[in-house]
N, C-alpha and C. Protein backbone atom coordinates (compact mmCIF):
# COMPACT_ATOMS: atom_id res chain seq x y z
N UNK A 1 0.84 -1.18 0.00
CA UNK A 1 0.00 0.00 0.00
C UNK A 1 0.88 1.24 0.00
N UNK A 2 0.32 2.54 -0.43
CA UNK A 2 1.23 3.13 -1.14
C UNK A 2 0.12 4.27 0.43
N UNK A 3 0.88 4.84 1.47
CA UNK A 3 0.23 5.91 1.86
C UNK A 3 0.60 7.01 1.93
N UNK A 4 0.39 8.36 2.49
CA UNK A 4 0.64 9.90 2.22
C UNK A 4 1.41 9.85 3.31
N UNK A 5 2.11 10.75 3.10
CA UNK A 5 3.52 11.60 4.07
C UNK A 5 2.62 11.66 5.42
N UNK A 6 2.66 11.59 6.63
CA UNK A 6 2.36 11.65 8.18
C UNK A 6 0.98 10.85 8.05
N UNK A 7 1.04 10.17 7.50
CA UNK A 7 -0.55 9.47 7.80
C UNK A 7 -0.12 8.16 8.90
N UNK A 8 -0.91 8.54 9.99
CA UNK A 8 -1.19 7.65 11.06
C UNK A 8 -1.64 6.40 10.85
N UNK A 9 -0.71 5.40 11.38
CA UNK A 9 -0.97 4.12 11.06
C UNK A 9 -1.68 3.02 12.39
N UNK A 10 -2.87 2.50 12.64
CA UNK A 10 -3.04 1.88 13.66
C UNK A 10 -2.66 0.44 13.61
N UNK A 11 -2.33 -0.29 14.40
CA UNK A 11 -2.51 -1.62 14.42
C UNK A 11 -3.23 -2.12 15.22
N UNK A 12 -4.14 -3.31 14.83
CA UNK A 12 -5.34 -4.02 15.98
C UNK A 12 -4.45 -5.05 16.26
N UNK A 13 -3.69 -5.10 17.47
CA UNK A 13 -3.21 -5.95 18.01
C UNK A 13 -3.42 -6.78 18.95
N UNK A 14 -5.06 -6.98 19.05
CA UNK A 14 -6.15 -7.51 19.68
C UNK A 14 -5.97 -8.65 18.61
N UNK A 15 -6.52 -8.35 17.09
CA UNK A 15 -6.67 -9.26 15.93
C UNK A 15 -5.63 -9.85 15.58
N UNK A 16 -4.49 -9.44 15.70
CA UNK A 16 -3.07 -10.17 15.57
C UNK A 16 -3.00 -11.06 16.51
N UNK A 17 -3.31 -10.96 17.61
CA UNK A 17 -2.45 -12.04 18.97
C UNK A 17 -4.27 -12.82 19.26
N UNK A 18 -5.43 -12.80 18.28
CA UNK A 18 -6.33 -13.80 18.16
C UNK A 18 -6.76 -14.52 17.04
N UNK A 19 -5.38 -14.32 15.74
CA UNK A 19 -5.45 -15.12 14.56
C UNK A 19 -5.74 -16.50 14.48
N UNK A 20 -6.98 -16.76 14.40
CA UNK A 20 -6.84 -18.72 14.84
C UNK A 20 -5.65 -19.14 13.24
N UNK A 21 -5.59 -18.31 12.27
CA UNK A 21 -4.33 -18.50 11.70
C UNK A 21 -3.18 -19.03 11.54
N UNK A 22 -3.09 -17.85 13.02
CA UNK A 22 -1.74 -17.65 13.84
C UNK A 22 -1.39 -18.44 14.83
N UNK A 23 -2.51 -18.90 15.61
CA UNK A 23 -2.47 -19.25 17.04
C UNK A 23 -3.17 -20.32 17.21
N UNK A 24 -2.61 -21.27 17.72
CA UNK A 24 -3.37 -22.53 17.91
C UNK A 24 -4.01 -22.35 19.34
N UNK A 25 -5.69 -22.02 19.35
CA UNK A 25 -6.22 -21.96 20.44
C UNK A 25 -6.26 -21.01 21.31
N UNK A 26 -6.81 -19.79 19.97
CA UNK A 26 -6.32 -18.42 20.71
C UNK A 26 -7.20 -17.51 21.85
N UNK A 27 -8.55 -18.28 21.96
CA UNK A 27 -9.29 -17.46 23.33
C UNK A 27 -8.44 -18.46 24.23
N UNK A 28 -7.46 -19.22 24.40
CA UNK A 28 -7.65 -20.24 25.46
C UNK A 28 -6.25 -19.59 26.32
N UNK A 29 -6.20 -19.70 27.63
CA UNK A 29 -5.38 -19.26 28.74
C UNK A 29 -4.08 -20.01 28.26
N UNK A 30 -3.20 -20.86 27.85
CA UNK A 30 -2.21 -21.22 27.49
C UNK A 30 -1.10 -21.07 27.28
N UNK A 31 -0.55 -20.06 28.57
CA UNK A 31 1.32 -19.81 28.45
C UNK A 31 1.94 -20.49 28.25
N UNK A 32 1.83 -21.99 28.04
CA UNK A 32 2.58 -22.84 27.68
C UNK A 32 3.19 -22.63 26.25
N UNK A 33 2.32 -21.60 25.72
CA UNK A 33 2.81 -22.25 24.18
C UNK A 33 3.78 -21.28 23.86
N UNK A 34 4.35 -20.32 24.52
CA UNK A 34 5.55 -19.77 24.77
C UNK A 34 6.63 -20.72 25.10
N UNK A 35 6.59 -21.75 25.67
CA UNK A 35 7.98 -22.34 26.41
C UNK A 35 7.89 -23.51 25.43
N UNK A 36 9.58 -24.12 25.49
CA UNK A 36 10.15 -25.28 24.74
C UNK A 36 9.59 -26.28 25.79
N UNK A 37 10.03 -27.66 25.06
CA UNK A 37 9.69 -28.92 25.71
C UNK A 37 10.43 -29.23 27.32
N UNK A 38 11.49 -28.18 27.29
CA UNK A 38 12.20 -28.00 28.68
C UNK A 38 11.92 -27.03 29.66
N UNK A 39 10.77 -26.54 29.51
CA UNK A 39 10.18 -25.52 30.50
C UNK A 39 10.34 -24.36 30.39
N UNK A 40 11.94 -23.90 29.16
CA UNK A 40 12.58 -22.51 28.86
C UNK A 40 11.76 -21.74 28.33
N UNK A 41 11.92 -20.32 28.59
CA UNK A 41 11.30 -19.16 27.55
C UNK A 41 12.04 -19.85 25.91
N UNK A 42 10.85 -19.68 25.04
CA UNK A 42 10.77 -19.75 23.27
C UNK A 42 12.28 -18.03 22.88
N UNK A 43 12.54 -18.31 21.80
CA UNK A 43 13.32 -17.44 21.55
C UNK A 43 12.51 -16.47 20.86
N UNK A 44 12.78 -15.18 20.48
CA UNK A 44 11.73 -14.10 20.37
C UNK A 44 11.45 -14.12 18.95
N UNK A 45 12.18 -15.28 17.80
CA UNK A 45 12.16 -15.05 16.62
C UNK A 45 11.07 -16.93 16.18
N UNK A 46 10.94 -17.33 17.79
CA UNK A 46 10.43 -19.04 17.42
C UNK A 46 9.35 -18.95 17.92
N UNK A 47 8.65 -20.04 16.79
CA UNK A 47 7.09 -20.78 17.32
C UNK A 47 5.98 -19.74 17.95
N UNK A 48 5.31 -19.56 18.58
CA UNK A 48 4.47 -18.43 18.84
C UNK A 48 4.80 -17.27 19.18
N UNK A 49 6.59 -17.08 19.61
CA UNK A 49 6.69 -15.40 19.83
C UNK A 49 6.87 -15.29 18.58
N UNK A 50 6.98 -15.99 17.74
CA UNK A 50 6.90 -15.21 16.19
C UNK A 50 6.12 -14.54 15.76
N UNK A 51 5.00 -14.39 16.36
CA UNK A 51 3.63 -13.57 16.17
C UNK A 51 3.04 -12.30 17.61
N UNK A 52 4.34 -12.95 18.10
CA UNK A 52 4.24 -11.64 19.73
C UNK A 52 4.48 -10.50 19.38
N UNK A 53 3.24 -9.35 19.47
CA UNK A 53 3.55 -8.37 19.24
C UNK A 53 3.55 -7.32 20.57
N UNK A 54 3.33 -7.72 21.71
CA UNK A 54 2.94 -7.14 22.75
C UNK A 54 3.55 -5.98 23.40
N UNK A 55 4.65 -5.46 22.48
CA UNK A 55 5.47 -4.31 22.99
C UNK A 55 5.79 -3.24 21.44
N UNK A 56 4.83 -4.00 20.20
CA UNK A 56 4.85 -3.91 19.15
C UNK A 56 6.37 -4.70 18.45
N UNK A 57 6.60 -3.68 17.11
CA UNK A 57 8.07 -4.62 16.34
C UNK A 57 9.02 -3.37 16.12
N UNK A 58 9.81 -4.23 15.48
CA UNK A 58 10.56 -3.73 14.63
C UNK A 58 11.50 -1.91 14.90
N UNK A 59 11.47 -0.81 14.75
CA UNK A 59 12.40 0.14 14.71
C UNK A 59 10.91 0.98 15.77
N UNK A 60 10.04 0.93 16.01
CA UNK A 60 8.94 1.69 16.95
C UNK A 60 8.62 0.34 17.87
N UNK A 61 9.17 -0.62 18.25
CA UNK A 61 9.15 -1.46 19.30
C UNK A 61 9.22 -0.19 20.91
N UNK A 62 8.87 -0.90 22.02
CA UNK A 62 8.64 -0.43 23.02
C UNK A 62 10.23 -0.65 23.83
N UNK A 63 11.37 0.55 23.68
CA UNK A 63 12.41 0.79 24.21
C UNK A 63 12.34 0.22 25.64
N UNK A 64 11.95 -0.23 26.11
CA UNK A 64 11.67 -0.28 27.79
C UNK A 64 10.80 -1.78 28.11
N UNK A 65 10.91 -2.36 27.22
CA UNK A 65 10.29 -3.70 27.05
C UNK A 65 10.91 -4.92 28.05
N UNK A 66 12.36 -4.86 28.44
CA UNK A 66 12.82 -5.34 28.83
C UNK A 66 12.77 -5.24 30.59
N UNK A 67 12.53 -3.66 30.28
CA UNK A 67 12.09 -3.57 31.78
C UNK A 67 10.55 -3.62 32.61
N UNK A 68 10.40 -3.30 31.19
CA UNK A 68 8.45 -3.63 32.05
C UNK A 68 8.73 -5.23 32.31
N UNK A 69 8.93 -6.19 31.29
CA UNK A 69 8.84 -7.32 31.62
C UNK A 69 9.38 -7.92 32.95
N UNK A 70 10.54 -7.44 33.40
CA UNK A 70 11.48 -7.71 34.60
C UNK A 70 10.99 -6.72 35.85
N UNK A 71 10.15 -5.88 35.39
CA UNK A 71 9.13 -5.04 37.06
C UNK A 71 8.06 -6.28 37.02
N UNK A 72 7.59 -6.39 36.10
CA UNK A 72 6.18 -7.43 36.01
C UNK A 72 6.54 -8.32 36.63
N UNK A 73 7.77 -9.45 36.72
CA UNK A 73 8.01 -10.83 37.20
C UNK A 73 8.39 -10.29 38.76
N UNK A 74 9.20 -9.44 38.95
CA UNK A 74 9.40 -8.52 40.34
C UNK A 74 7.67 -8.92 41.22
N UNK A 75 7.38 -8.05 40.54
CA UNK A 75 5.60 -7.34 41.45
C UNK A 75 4.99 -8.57 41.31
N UNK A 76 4.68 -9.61 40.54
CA UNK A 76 4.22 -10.79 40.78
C UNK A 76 4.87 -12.02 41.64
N UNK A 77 5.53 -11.58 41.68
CA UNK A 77 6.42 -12.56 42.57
C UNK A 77 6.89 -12.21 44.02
N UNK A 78 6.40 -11.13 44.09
CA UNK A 78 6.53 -10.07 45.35
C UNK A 78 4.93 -10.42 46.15
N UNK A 79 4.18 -10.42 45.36
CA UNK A 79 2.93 -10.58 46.06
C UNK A 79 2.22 -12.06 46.15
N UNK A 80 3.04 -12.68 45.61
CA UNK A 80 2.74 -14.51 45.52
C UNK A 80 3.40 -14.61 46.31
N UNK A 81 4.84 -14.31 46.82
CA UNK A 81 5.70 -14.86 47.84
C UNK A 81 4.76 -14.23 49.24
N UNK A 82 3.91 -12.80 49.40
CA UNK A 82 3.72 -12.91 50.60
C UNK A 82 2.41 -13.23 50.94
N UNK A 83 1.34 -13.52 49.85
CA UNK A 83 0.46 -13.67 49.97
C UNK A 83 -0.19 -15.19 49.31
N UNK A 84 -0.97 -15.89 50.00
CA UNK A 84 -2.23 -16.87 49.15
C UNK A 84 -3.23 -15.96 48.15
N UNK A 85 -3.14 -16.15 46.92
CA UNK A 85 -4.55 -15.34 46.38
C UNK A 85 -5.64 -16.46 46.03
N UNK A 86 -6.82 -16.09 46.73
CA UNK A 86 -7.95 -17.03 46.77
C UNK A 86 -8.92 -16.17 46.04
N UNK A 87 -10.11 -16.77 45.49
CA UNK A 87 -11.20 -16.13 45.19
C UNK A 87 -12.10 -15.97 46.32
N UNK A 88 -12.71 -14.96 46.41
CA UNK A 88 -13.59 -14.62 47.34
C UNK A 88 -14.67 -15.55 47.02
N UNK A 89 -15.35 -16.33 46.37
CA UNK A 89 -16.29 -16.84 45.83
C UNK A 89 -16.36 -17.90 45.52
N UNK A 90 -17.44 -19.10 45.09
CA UNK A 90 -17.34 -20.00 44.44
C UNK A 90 -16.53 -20.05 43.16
N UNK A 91 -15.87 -21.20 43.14
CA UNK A 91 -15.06 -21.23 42.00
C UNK A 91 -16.20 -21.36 40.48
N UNK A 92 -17.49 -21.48 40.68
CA UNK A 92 -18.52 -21.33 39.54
C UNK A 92 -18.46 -20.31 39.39
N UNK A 93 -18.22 -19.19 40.15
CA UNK A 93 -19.03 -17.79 40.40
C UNK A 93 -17.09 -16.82 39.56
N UNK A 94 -16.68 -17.63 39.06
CA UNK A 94 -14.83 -16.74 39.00
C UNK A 94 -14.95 -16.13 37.44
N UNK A 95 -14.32 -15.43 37.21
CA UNK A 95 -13.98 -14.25 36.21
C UNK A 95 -13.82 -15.27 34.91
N UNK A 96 -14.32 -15.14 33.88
CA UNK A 96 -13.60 -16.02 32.76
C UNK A 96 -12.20 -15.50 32.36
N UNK A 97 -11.47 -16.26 31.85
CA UNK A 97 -9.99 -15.69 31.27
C UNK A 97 -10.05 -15.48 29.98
N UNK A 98 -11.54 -15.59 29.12
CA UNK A 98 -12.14 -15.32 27.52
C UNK A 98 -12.25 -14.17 27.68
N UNK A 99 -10.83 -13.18 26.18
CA UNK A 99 -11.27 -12.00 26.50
C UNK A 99 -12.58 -11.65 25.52
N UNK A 100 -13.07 -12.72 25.00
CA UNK A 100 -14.18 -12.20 24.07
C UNK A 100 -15.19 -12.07 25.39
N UNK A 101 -15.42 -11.89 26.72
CA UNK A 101 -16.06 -11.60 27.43
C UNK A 101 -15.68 -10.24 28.73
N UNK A 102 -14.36 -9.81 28.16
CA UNK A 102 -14.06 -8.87 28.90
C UNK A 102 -15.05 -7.60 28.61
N UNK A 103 -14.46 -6.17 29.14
CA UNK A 103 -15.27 -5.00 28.92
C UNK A 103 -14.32 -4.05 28.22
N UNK A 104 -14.89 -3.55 27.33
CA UNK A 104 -14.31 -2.87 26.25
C UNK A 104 -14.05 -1.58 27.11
N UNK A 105 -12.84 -1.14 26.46
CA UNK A 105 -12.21 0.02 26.48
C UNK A 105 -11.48 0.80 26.02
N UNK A 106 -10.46 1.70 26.82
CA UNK A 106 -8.85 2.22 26.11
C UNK A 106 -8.01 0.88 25.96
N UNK A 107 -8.59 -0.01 27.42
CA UNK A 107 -7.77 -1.00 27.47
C UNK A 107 -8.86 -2.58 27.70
N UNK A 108 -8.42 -3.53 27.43
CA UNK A 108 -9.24 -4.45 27.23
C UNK A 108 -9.14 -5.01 28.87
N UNK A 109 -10.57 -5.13 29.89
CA UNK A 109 -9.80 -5.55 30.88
C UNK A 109 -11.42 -6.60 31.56
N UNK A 110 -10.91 -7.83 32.40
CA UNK A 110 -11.84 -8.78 32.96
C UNK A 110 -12.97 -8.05 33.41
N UNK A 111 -13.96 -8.13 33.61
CA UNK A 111 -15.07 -7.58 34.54
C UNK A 111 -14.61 -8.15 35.84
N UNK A 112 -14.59 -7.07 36.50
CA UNK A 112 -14.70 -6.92 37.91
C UNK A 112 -15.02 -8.12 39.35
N UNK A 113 -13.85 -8.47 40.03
CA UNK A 113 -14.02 -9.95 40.59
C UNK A 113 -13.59 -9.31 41.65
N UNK A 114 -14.08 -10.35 42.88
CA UNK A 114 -13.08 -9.66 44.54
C UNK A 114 -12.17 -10.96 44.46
N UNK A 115 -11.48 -11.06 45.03
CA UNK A 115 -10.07 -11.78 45.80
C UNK A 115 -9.72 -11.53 47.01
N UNK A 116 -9.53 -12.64 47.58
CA UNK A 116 -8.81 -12.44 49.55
C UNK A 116 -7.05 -13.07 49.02
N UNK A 117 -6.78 -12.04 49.51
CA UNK A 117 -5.23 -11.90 49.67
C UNK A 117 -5.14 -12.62 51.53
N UNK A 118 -4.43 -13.49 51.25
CA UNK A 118 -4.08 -14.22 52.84
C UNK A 118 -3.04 -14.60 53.03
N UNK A 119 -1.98 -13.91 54.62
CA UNK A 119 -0.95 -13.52 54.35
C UNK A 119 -0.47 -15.29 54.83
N UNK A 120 0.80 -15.24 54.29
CA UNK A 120 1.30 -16.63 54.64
C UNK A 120 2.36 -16.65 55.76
């Protein structure tokens, strides 16, 4: 495609990272399909991160990618080490992990669940 000088380009990167195409089993919760047969992180150029766009690509990739990812494993692992997270609720009654059932927004996010944090 041939476009004009400053024309704004979006990407739906909702529709990219739910290509049944792309993705074998793409409403389904499945971090597995990131890791090799040895439990390791996939390399960023193999098998399903080949289609990871989550910090976007290429020369407008997200400079700081490396560090969100390494605060993220920090803060999750900070609050698993001091806490049990339970559902407040019947496990019938819990949040789906289908985001074709989340609530639309700026940002795509679960409908609204409580949790008991219980300290260990």
């Amino acid at each position: 495609f041939k476009l004009p000088r400053h024309t704004d380009v979006l990407v739906n990167f909702w529709a990219l990272h739910h290509d049944p195409d792309l993705w074998q089993h793409p409403y389904k919760y499945w971090p597995e399909r990131f890791l090799t047969p040895d439990g390791s992180l996939l390399a960023a150029g193999e098998g399903a991160r080949l289609n990871e766009y989550i910090f976007g690509a290429g020369p407008r990739g997200c400079p700081a990618f490396v560090f969100a990812n390494a605060f993220l494993l920090i803060a999750i692992c900070s609050v698993m080490q001091m806490f049990k997270v339970r559902p407040q609720t019947n496990v019938e009654e819990q949040v789906s992990c289908d985001p074709r059932t989340f609530q639309h927004g700026l940002v795509l996010c679960p409908r609204p669940y409580k949790a008991r944090f219980l300290s260990r």
